[in-house]
C-alpha atoms as a PDB file:
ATOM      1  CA  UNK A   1     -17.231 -10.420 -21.253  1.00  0.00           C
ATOM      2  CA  UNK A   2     -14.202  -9.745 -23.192  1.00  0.00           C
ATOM      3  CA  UNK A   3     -11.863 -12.551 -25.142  1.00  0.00           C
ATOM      4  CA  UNK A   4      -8.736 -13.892 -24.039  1.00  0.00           C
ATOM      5  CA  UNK A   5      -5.415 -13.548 -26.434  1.00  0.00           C
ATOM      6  CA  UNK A   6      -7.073 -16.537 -28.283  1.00  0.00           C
ATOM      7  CA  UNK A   7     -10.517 -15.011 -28.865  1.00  0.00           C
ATOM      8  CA  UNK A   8     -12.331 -17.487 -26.335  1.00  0.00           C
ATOM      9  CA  UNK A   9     -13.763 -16.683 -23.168  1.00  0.00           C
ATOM     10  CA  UNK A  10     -12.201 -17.112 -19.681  1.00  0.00           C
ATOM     11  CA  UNK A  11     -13.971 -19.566 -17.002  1.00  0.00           C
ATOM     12  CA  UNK A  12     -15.100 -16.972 -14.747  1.00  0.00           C
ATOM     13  CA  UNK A  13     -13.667 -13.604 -13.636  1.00  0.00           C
ATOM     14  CA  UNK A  14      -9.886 -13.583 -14.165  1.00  0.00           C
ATOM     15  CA  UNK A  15      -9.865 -10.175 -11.504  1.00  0.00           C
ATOM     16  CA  UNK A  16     -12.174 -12.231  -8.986  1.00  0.00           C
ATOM     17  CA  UNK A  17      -9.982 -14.991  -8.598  1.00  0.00           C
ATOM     18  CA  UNK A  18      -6.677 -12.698  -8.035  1.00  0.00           C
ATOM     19  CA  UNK A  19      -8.752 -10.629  -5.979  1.00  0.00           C
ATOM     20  CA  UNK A  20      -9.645 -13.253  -3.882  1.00  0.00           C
ATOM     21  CA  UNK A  21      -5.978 -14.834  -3.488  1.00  0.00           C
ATOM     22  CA  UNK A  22      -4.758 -11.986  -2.815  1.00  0.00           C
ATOM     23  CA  UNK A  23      -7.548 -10.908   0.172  1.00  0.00           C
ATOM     24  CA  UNK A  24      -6.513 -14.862   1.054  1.00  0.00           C
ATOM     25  CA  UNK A  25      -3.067 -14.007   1.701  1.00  0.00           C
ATOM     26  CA  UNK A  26      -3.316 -10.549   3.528  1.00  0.00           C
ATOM     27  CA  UNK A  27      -1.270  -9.254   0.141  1.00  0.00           C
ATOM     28  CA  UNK A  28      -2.003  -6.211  -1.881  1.00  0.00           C
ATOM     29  CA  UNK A  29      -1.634  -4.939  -5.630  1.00  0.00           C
ATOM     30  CA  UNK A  30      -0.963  -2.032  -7.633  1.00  0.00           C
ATOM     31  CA  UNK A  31      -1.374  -1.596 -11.494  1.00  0.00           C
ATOM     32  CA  UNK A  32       0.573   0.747 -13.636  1.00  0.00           C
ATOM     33  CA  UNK A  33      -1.104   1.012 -17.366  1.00  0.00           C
ATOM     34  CA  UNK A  34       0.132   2.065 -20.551  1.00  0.00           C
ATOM     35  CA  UNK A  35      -2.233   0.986 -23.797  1.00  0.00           C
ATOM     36  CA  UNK A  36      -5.094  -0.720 -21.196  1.00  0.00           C
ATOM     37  CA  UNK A  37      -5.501   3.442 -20.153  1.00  0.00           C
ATOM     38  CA  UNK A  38      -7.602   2.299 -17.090  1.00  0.00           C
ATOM     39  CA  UNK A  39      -8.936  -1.057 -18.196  1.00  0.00           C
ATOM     40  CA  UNK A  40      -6.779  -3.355 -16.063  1.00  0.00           C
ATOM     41  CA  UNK A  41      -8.037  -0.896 -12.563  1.00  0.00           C
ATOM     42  CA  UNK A  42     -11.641  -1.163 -13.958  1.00  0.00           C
ATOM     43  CA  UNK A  43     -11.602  -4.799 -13.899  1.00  0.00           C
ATOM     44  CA  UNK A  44     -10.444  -4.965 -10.478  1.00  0.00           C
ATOM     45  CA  UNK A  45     -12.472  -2.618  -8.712  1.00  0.00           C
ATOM     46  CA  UNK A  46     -15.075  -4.455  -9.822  1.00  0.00           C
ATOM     47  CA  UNK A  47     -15.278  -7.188  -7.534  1.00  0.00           C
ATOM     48  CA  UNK A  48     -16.646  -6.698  -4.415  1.00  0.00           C
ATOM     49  CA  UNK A  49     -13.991  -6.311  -0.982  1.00  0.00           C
ATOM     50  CA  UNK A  50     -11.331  -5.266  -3.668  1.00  0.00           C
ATOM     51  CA  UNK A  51     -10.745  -2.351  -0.973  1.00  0.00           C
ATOM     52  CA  UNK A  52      -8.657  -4.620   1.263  1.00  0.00           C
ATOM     53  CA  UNK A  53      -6.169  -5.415  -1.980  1.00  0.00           C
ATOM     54  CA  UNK A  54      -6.038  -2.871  -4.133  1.00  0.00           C
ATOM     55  CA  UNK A  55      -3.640   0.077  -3.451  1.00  0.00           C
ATOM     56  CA  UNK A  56      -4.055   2.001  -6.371  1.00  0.00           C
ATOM     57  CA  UNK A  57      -2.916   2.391 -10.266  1.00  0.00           C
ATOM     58  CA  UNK A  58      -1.373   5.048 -12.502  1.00  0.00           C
ATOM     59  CA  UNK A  59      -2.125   5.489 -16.230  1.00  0.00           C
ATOM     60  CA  UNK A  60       0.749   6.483 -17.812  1.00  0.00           C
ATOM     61  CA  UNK A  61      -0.154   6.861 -21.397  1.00  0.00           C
ATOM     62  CA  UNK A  62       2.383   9.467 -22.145  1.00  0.00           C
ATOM     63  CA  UNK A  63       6.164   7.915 -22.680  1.00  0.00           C
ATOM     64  CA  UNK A  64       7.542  10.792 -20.267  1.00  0.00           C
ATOM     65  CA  UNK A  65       4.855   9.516 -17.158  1.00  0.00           C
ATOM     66  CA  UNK A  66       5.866   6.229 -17.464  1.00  0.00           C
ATOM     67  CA  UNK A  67       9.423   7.816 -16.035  1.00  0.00           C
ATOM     68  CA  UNK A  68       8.373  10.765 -13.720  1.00  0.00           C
ATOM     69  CA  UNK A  69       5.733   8.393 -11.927  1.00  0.00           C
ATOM     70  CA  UNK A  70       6.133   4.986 -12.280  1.00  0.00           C
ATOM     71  CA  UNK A  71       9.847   5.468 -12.346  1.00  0.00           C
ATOM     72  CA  UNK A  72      11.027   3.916 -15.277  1.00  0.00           C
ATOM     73  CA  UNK A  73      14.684   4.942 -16.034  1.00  0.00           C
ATOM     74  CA  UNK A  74      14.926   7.578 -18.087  1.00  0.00           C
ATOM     75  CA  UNK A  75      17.697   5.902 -20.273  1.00  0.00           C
ATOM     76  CA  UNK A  76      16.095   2.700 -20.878  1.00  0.00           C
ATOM     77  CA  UNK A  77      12.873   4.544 -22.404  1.00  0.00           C
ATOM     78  CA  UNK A  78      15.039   6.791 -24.821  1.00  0.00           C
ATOM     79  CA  UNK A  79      16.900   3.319 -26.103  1.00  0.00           C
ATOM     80  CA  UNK A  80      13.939   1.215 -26.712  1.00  0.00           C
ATOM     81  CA  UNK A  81      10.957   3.192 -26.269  1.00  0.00           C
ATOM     82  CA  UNK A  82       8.060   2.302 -24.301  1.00  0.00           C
ATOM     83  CA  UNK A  83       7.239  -0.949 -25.804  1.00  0.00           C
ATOM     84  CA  UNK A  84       9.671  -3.139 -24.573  1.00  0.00           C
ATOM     85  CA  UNK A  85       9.857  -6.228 -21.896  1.00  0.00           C
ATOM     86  CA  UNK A  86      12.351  -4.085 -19.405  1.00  0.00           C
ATOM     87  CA  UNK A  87       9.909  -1.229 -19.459  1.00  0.00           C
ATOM     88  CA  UNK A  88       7.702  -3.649 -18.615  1.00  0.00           C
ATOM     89  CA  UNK A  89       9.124  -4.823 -16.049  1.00  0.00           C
ATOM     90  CA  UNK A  90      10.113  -1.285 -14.274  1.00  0.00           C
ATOM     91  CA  UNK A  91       6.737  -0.348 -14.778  1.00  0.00           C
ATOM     92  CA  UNK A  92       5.181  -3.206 -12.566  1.00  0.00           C
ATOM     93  CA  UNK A  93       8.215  -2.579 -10.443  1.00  0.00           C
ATOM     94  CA  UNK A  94       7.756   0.884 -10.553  1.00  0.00           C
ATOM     95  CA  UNK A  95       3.761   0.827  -9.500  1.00  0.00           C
ATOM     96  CA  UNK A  96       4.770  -1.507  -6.351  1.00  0.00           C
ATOM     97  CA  UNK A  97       7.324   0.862  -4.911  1.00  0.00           C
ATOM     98  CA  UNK A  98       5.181   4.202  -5.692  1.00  0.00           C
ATOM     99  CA  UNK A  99       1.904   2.747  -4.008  1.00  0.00           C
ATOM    100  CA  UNK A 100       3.182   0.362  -1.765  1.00  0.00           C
ATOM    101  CA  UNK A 101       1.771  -2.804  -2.534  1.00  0.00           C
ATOM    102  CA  UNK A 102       2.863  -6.381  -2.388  1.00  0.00           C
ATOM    103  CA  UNK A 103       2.587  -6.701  -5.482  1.00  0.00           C
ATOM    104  CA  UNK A 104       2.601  -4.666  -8.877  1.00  0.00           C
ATOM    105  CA  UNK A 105       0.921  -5.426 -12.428  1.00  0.00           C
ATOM    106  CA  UNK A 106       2.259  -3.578 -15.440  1.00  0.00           C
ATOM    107  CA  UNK A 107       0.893  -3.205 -19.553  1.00  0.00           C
ATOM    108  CA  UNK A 108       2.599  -1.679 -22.282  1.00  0.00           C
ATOM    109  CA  UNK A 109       2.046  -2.074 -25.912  1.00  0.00           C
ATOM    110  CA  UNK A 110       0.173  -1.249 -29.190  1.00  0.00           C
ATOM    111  CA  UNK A 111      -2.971  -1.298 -29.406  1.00  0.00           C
ATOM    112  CA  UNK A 112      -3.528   0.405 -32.765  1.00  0.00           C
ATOM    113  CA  UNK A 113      -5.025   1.174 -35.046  1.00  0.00           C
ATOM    114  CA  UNK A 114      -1.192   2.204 -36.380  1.00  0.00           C
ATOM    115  CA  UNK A 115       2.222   1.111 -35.528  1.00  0.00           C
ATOM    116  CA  UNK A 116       4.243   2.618 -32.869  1.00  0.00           C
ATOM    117  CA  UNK A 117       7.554   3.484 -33.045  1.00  0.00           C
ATOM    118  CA  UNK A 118       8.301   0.507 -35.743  1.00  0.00           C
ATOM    119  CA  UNK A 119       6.481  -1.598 -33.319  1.00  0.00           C
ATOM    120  CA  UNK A 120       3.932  -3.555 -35.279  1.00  0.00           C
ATOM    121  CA  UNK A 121      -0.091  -3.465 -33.914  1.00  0.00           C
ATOM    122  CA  UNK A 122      -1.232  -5.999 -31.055  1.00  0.00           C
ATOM    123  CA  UNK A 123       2.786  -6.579 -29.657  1.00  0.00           C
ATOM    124  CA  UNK A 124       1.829  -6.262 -25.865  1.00  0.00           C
ATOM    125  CA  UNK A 125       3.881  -6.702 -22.725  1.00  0.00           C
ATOM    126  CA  UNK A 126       2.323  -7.855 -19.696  1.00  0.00           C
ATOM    127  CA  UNK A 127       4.587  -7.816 -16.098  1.00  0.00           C
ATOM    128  CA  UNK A 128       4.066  -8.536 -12.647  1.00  0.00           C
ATOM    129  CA  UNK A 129       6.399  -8.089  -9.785  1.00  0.00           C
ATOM    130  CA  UNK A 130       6.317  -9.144  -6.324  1.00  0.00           C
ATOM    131  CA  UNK A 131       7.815 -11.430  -3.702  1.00  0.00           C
ATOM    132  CA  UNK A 132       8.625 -13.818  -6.528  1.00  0.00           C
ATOM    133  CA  UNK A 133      10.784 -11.247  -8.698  1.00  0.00           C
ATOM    134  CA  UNK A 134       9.285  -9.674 -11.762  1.00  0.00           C
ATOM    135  CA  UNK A 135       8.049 -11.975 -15.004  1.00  0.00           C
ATOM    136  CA  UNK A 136       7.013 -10.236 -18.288  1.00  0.00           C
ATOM    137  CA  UNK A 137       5.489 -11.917 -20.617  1.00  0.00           C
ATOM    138  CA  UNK A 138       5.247 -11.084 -24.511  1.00  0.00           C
ATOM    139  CA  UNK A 139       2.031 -10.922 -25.926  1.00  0.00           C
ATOM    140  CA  UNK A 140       1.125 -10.948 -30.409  1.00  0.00           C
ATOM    141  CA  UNK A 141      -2.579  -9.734 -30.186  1.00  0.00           C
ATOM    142  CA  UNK A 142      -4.532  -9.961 -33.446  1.00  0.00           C
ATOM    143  CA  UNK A 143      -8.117  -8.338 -33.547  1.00  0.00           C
ATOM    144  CA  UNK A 144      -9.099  -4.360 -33.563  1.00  0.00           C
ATOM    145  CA  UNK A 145      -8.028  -1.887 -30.551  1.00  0.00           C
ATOM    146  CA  UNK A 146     -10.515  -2.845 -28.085  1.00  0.00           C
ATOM    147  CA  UNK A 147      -9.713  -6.108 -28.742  1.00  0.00           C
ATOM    148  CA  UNK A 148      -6.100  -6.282 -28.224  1.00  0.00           C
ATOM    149  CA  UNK A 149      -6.929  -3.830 -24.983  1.00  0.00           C
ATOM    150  CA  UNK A 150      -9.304  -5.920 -23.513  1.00  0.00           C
ATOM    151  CA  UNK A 151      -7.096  -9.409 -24.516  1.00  0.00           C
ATOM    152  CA  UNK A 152      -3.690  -7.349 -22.392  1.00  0.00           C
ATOM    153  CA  UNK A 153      -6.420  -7.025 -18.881  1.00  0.00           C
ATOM    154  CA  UNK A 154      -6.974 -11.204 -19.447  1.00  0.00           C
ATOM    155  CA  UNK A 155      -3.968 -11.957 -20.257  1.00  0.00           C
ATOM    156  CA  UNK A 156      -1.739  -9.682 -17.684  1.00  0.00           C
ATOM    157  CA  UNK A 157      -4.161 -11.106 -14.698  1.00  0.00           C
ATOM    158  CA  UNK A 158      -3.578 -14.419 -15.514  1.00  0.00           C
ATOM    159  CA  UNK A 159       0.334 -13.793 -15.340  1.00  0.00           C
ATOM    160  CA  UNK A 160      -0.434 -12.444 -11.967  1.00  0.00           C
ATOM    161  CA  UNK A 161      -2.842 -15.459 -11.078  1.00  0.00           C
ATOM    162  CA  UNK A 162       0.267 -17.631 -12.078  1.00  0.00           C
ATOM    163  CA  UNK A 163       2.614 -15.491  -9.820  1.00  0.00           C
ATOM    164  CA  UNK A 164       0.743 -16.021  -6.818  1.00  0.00           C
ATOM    165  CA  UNK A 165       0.740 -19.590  -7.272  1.00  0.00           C
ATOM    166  CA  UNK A 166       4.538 -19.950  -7.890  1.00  0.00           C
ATOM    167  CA  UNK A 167       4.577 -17.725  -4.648  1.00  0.00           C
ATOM    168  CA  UNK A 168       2.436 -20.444  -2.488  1.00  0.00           C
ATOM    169  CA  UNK A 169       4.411 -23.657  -4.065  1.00  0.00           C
ATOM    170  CA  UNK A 170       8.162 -22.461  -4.467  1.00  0.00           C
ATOM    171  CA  UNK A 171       9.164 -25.786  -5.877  1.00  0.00           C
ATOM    172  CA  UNK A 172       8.156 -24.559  -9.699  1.00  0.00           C
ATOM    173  CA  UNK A 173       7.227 -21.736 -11.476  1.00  0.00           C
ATOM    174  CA  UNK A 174       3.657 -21.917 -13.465  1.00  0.00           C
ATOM    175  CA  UNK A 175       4.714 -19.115 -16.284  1.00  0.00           C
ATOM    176  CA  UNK A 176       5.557 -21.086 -19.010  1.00  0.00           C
ATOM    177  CA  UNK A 177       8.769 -19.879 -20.919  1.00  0.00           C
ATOM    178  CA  UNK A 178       8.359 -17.349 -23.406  1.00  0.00           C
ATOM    179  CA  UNK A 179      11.828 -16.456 -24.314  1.00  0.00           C
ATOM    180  CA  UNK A 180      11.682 -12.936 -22.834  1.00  0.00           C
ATOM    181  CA  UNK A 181      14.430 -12.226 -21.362  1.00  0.00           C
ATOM    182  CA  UNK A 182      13.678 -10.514 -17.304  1.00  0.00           C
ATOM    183  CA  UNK A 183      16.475  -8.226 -15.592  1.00  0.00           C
ATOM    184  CA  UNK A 184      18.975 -10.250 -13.709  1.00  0.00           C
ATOM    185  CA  UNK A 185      17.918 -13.537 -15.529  1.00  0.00           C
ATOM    186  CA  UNK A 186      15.087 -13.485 -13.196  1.00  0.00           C
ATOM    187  CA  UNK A 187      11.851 -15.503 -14.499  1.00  0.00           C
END
């Protein structure tokens, strides 16, 4: 099993467990995946009964994809590029429109081995978005490629695992405060 953002291992499967709160709550989920290329789908399609949940993903490795399917504004790429918290965020948004799902789980970053676009190696943003509002969450990977790739599946389900929770006890939300800022001041 792969390593969490802090090189340790997760108590059990991080896909199982949203999996299963998700079949709990009649909800479903689509992915939308930039540097994972896959990785984040592969993990959920793993469990068993993931047909009732999971809609479907796109892999939109190439900057102009990330517009002309997941519907990330065209504007907003050219400005910041595709490593950025909004993109982020319109890319989760973007995957839970296009397939129809409850809710939607978005990754974009660098996952090496060089810099993109002045962005340095191992800056990854993770995003959800559902009936909560979106939350993106900024991620400073160390470690090789598959490393940092296999860190951004961990670390973007348990955003999502978080999400659902805030969504089932509405007094508080679980995300912690990273200083990213979300769209509208939503968190």
């Amino acid at each position: 099993m792969a390593t969490d953002a802090n090189h340790e291992r997760p108590a059990g499967s991080p896909a199982a467990g949203v999996v299963h709160r998700l079949h709990e709550r009649r909800e479903t989920l689509a992915t939308v995946e930039s540097l994972t290329g896959g990785l984040l789908s592969a993990a959920i399609v793993e469990i068993a009964g993931v047909s009732g949940i999971y809609r479907g993903g796109l892999v939109t490795y190439a900057t102009e994809l990330k517009s002309r399917l997941a519907g990330v504004p065209e504007d907003l790429l050219a400005e910041r590029g595709p490593v950025d918290p909004d993109v982020a965020v319109a890319l989760a948004e973007g995957g839970r429109r296009r397939c129809g799902a409850d809710w939607g789980l978005a990754t974009t970053g660098v996952a090496g081995p060089e810099p993109q676009d002045g962005k340095p190696v191992g800056l990854v943003y993770v995003a959800a978005a559902g009936p909560t509002g979106p939350v993106v969450r900024r991620l400073d990977l160390d470690g090789g490629r598959d490393h940092i790739r296999a860190a951004a599946v961990i670390e973007a389900l348990r955003l999502l695992t978080e999400q659902i929770q805030d969504a089932d006890d509405p007094a508080g939300p679980a995300a912690e405060d990273d200083g990213v800022p979300t769209p509208a001041g939503r968190r």
